[in-house]
PDB file of N, CA and C in Angstrom:
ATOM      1  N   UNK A   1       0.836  -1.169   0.000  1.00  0.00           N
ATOM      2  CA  UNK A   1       0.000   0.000   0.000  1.00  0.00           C
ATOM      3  C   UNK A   1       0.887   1.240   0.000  1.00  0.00           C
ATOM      4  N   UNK A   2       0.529   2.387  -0.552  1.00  0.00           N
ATOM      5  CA  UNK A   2       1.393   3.389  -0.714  1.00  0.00           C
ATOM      6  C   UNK A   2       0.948   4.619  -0.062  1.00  0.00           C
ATOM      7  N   UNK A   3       1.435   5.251   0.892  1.00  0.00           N
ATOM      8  CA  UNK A   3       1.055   6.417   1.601  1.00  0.00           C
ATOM      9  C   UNK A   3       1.581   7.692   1.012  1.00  0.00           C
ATOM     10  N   UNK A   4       0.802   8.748   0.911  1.00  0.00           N
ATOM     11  CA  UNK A   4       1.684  10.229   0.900  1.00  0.00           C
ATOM     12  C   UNK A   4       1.828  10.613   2.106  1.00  0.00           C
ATOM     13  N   UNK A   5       2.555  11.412   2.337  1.00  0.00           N
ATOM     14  CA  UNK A   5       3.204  12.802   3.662  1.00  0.00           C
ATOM     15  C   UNK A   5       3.586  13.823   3.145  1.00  0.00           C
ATOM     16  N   UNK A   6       2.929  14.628   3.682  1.00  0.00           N
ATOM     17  CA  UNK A   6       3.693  15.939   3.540  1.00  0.00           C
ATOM     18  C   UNK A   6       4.368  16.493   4.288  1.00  0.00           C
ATOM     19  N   UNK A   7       5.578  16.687   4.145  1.00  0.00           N
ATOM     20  CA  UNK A   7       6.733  17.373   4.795  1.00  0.00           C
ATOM     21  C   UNK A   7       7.427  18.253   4.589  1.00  0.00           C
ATOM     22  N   UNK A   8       7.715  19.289   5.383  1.00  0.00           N
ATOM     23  CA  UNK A   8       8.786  20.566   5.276  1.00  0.00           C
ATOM     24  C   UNK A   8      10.167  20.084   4.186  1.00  0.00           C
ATOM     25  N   UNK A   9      10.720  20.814   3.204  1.00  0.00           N
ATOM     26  CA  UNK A   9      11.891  20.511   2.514  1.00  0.00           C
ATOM     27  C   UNK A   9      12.738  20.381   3.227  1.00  0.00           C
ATOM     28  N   UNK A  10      13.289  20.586   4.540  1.00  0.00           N
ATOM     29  CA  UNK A  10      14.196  20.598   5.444  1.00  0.00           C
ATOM     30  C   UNK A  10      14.189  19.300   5.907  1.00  0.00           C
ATOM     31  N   UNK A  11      13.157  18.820   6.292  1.00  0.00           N
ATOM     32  CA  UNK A  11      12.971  17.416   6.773  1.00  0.00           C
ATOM     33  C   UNK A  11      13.421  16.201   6.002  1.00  0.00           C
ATOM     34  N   UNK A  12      12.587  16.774   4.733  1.00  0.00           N
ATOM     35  CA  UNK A  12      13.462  15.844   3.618  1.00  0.00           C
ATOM     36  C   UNK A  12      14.562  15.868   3.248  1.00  0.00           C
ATOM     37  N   UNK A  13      14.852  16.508   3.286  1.00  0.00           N
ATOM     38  CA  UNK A  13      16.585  16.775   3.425  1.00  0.00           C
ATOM     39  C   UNK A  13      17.370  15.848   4.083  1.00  0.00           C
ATOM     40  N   UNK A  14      16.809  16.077   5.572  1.00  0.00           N
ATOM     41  CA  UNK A  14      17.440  15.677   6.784  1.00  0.00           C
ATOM     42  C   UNK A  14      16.982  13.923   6.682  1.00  0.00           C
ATOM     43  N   UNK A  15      16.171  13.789   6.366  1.00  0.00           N
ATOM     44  CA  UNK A  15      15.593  12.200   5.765  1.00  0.00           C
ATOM     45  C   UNK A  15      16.279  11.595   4.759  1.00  0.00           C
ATOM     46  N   UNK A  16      16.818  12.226   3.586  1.00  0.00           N
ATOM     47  CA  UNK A  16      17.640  11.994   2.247  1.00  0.00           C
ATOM     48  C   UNK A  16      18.911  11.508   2.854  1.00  0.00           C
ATOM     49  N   UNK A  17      19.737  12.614   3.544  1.00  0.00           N
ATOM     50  CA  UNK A  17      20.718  12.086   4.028  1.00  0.00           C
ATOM     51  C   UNK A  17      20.677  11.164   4.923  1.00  0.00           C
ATOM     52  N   UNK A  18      20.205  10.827   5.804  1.00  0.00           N
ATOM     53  CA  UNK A  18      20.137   9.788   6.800  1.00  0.00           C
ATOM     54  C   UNK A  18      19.820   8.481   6.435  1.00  0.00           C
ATOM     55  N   UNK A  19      18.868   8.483   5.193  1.00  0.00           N
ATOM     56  CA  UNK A  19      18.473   7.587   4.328  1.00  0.00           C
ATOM     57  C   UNK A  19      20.207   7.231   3.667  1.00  0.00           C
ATOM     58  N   UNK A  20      20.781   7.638   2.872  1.00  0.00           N
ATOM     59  CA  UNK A  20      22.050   7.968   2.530  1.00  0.00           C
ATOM     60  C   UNK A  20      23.082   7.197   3.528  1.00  0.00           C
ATOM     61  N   UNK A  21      23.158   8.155   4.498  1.00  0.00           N
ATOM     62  CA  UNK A  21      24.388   7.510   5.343  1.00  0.00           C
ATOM     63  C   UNK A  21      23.906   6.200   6.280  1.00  0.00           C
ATOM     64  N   UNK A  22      22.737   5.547   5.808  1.00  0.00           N
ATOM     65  CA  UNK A  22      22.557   4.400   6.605  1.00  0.00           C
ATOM     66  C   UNK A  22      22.503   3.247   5.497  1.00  0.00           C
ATOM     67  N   UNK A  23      22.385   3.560   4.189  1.00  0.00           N
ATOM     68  CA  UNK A  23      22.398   2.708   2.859  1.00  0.00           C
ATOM     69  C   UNK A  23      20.950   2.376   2.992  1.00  0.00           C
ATOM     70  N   UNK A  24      19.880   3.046   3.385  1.00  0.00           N
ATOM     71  CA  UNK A  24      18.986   2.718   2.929  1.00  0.00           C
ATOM     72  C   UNK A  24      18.024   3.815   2.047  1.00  0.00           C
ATOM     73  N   UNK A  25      16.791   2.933   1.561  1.00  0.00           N
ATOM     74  CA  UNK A  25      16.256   4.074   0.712  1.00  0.00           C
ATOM     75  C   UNK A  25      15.488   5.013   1.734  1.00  0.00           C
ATOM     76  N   UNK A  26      14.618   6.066   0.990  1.00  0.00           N
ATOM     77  CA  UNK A  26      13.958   7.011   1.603  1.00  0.00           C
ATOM     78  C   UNK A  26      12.709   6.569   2.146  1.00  0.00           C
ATOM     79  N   UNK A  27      11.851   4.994   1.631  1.00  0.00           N
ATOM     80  CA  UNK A  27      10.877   4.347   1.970  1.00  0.00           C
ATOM     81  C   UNK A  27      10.627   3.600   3.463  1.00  0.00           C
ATOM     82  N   UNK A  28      12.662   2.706   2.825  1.00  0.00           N
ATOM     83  CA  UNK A  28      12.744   1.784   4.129  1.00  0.00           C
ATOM     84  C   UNK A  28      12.702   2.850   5.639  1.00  0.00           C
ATOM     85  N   UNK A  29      13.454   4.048   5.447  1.00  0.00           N
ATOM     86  CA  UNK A  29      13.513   4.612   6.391  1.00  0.00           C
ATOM     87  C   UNK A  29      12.154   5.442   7.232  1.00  0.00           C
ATOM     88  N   UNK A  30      11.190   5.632   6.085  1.00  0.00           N
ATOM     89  CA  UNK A  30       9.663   5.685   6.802  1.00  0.00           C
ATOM     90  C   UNK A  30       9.031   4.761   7.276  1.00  0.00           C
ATOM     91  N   UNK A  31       9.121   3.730   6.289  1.00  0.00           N
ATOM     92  CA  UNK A  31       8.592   1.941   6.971  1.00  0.00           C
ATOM     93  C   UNK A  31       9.051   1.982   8.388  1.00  0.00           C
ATOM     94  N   UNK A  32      10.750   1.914   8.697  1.00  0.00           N
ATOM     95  CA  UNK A  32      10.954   1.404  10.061  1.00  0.00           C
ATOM     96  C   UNK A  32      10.411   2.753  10.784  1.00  0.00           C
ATOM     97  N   UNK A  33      10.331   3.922  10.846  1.00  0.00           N
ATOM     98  CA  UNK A  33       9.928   5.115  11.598  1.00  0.00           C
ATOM     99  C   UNK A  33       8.780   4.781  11.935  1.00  0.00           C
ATOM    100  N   UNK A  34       7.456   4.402  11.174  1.00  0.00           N
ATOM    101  CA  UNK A  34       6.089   3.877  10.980  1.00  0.00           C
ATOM    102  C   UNK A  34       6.057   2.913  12.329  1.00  0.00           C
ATOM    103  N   UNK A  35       6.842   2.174  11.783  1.00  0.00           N
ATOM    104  CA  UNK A  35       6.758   0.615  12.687  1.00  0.00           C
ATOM    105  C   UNK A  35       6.968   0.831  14.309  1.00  0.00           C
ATOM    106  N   UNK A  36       8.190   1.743  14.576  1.00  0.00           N
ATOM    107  CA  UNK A  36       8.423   1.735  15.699  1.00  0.00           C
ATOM    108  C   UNK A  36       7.472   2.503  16.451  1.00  0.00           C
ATOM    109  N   UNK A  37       7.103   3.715  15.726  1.00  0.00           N
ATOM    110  CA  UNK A  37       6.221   4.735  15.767  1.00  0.00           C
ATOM    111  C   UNK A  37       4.704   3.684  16.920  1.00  0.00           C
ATOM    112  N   UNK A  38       4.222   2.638  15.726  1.00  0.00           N
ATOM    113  CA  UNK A  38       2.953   2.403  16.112  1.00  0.00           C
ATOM    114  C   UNK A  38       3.499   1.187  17.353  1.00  0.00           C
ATOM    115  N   UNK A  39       4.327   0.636  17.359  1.00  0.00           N
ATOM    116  CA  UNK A  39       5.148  -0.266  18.545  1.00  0.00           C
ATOM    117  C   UNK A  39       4.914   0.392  20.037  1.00  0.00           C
ATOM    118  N   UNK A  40       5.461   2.044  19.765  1.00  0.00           N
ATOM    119  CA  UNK A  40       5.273   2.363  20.908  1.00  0.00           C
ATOM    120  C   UNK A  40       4.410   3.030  21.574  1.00  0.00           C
ATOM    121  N   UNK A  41       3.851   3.597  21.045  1.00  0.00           N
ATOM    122  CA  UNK A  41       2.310   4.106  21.046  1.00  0.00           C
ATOM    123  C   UNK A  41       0.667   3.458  20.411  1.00  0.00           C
ATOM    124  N   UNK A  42       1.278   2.479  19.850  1.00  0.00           N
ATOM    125  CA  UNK A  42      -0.079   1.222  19.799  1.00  0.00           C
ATOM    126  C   UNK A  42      -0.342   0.410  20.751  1.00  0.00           C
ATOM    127  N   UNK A  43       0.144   0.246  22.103  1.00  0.00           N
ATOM    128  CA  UNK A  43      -0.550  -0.658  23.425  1.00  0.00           C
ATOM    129  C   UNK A  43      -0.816   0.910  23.941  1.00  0.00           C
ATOM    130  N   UNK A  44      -2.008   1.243  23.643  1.00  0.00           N
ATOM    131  CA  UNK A  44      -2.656   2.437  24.329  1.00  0.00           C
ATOM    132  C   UNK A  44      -3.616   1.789  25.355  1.00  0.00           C
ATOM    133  N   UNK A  45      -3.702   0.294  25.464  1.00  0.00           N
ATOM    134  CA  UNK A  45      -4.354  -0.289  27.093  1.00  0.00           C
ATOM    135  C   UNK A  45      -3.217  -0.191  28.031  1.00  0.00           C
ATOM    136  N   UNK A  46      -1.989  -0.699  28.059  1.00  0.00           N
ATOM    137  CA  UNK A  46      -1.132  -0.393  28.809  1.00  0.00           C
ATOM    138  C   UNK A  46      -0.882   0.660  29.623  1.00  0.00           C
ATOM    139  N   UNK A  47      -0.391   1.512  27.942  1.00  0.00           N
ATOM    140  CA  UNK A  47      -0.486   3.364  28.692  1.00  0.00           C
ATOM    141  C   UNK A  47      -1.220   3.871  29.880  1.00  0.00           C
ATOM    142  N   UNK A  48      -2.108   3.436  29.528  1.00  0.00           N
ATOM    143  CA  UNK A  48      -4.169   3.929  30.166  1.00  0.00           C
ATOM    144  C   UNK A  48      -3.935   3.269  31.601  1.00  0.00           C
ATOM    145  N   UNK A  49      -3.295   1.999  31.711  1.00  0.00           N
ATOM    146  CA  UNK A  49      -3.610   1.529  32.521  1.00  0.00           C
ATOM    147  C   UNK A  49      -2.594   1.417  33.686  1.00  0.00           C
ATOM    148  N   UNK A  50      -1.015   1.925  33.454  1.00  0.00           N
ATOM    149  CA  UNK A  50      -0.225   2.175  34.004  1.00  0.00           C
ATOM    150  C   UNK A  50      -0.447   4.187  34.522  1.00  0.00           C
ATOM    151  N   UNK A  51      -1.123   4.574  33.546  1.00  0.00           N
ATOM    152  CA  UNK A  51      -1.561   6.637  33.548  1.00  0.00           C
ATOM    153  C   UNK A  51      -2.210   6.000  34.865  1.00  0.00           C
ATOM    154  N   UNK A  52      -3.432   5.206  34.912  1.00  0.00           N
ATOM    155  CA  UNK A  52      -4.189   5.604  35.753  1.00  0.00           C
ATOM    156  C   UNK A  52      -3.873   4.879  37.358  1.00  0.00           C
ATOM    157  N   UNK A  53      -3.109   4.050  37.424  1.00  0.00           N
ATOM    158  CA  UNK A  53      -2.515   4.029  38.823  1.00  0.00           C
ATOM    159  C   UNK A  53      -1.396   4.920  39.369  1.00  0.00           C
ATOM    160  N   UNK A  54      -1.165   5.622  38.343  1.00  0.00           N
ATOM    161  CA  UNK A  54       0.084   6.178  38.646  1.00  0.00           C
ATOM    162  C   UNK A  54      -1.090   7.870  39.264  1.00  0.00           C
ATOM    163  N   UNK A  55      -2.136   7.892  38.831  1.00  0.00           N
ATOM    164  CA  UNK A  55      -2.904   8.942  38.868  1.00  0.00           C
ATOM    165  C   UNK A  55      -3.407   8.517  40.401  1.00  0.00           C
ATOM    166  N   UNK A  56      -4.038   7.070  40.600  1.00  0.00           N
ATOM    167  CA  UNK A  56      -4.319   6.446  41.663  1.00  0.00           C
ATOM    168  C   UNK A  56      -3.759   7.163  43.348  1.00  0.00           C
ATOM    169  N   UNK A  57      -2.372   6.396  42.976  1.00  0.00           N
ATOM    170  CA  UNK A  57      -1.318   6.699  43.924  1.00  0.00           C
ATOM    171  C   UNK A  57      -0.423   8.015  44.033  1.00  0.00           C
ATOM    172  N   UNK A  58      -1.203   9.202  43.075  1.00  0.00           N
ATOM    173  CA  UNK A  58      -0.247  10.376  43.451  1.00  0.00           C
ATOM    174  C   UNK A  58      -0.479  11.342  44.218  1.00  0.00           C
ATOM    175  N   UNK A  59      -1.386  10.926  45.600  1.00  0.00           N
ATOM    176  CA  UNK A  59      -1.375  11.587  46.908  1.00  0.00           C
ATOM    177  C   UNK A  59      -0.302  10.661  48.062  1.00  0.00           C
ATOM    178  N   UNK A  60       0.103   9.699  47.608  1.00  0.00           N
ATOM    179  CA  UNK A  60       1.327   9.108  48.323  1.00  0.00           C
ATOM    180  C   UNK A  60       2.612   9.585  47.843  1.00  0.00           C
ATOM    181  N   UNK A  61       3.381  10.051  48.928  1.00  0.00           N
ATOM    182  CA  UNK A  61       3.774  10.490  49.094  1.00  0.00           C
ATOM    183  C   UNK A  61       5.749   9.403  49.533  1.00  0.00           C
ATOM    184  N   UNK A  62       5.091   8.174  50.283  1.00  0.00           N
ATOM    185  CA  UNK A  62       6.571   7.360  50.412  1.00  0.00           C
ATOM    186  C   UNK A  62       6.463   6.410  49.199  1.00  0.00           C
ATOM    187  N   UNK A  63       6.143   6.214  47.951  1.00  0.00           N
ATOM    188  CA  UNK A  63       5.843   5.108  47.189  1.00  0.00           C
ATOM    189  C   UNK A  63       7.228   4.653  46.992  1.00  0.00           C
ATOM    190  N   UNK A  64       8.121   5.080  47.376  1.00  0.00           N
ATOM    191  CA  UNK A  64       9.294   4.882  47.013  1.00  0.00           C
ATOM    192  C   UNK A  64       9.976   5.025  48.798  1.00  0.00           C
ATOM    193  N   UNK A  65      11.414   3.934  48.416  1.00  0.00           N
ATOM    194  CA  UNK A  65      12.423   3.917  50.042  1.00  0.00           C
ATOM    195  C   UNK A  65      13.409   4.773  49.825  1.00  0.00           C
ATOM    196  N   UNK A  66      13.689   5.116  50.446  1.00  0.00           N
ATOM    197  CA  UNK A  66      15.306   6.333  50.443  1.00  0.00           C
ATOM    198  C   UNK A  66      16.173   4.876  50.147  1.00  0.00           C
ATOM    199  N   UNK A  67      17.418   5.054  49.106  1.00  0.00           N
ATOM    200  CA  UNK A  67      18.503   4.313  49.057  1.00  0.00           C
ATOM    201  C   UNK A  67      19.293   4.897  50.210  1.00  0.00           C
ATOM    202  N   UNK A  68      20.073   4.008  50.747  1.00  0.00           N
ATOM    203  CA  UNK A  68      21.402   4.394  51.336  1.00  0.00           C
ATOM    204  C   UNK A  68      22.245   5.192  50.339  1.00  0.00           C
ATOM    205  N   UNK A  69      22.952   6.106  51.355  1.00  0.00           N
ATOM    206  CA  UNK A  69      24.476   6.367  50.617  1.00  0.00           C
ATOM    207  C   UNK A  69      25.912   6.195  50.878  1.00  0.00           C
ATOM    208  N   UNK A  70      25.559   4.722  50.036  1.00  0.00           N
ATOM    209  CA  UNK A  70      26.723   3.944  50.546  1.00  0.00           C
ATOM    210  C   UNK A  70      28.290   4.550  49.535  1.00  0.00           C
ATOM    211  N   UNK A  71      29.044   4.543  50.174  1.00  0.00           N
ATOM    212  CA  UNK A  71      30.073   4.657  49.233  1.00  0.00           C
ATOM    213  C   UNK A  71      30.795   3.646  48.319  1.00  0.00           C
ATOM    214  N   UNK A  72      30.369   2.476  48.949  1.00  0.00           N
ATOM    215  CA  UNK A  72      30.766   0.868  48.560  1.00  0.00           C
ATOM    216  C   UNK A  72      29.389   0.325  48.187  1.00  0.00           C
ATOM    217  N   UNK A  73      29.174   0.754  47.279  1.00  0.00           N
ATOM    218  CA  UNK A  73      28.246  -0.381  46.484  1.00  0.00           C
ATOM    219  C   UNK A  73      28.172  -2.081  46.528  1.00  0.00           C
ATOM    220  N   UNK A  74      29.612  -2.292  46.554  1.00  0.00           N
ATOM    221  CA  UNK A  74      30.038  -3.629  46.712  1.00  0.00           C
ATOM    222  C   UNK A  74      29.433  -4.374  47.880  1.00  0.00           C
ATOM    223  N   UNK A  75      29.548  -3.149  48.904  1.00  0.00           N
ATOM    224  CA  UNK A  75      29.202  -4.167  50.498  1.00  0.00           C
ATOM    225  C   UNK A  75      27.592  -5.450  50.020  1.00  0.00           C
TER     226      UNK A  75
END
């Protein structure tokens, strides 16, 4: 399937070359942008569902322990 975009000439630019100095074409390099794009922002149940405990628990105040400050990590 074939998509258009419209983009600033600068961008393409900055896309041409990068496309360029990675040996790939100007396609592959939207394909993988696309892909990762919807990877990380396509589990929008997750998101939602990690937003809303985190919304839950933000009148607590210790959710977290003080680390030591150890100088020896090792111990």
């Amino acid at each position: 399937m074939a998509i258009g975009v419209r983009v600033e000439p600068e961008l393409e630019e900055q896309l041409d070359q990068l496309a360029e100095r990675m040996g790939k074409s100007r396609s592959a390099c939207v394909r993988d942008a696309i892909a990762q794009y919807v990877q990380r922002f396509g589990k929008n149940d997750e998101a939602l569902r990690q937003s809303t405990l985190i919304a839950e628990h933000a009148h607590q105040t210790d959710w977290c322990d003080q680390v030591p400050d150890w100088s020896d990590w090792t111990a």
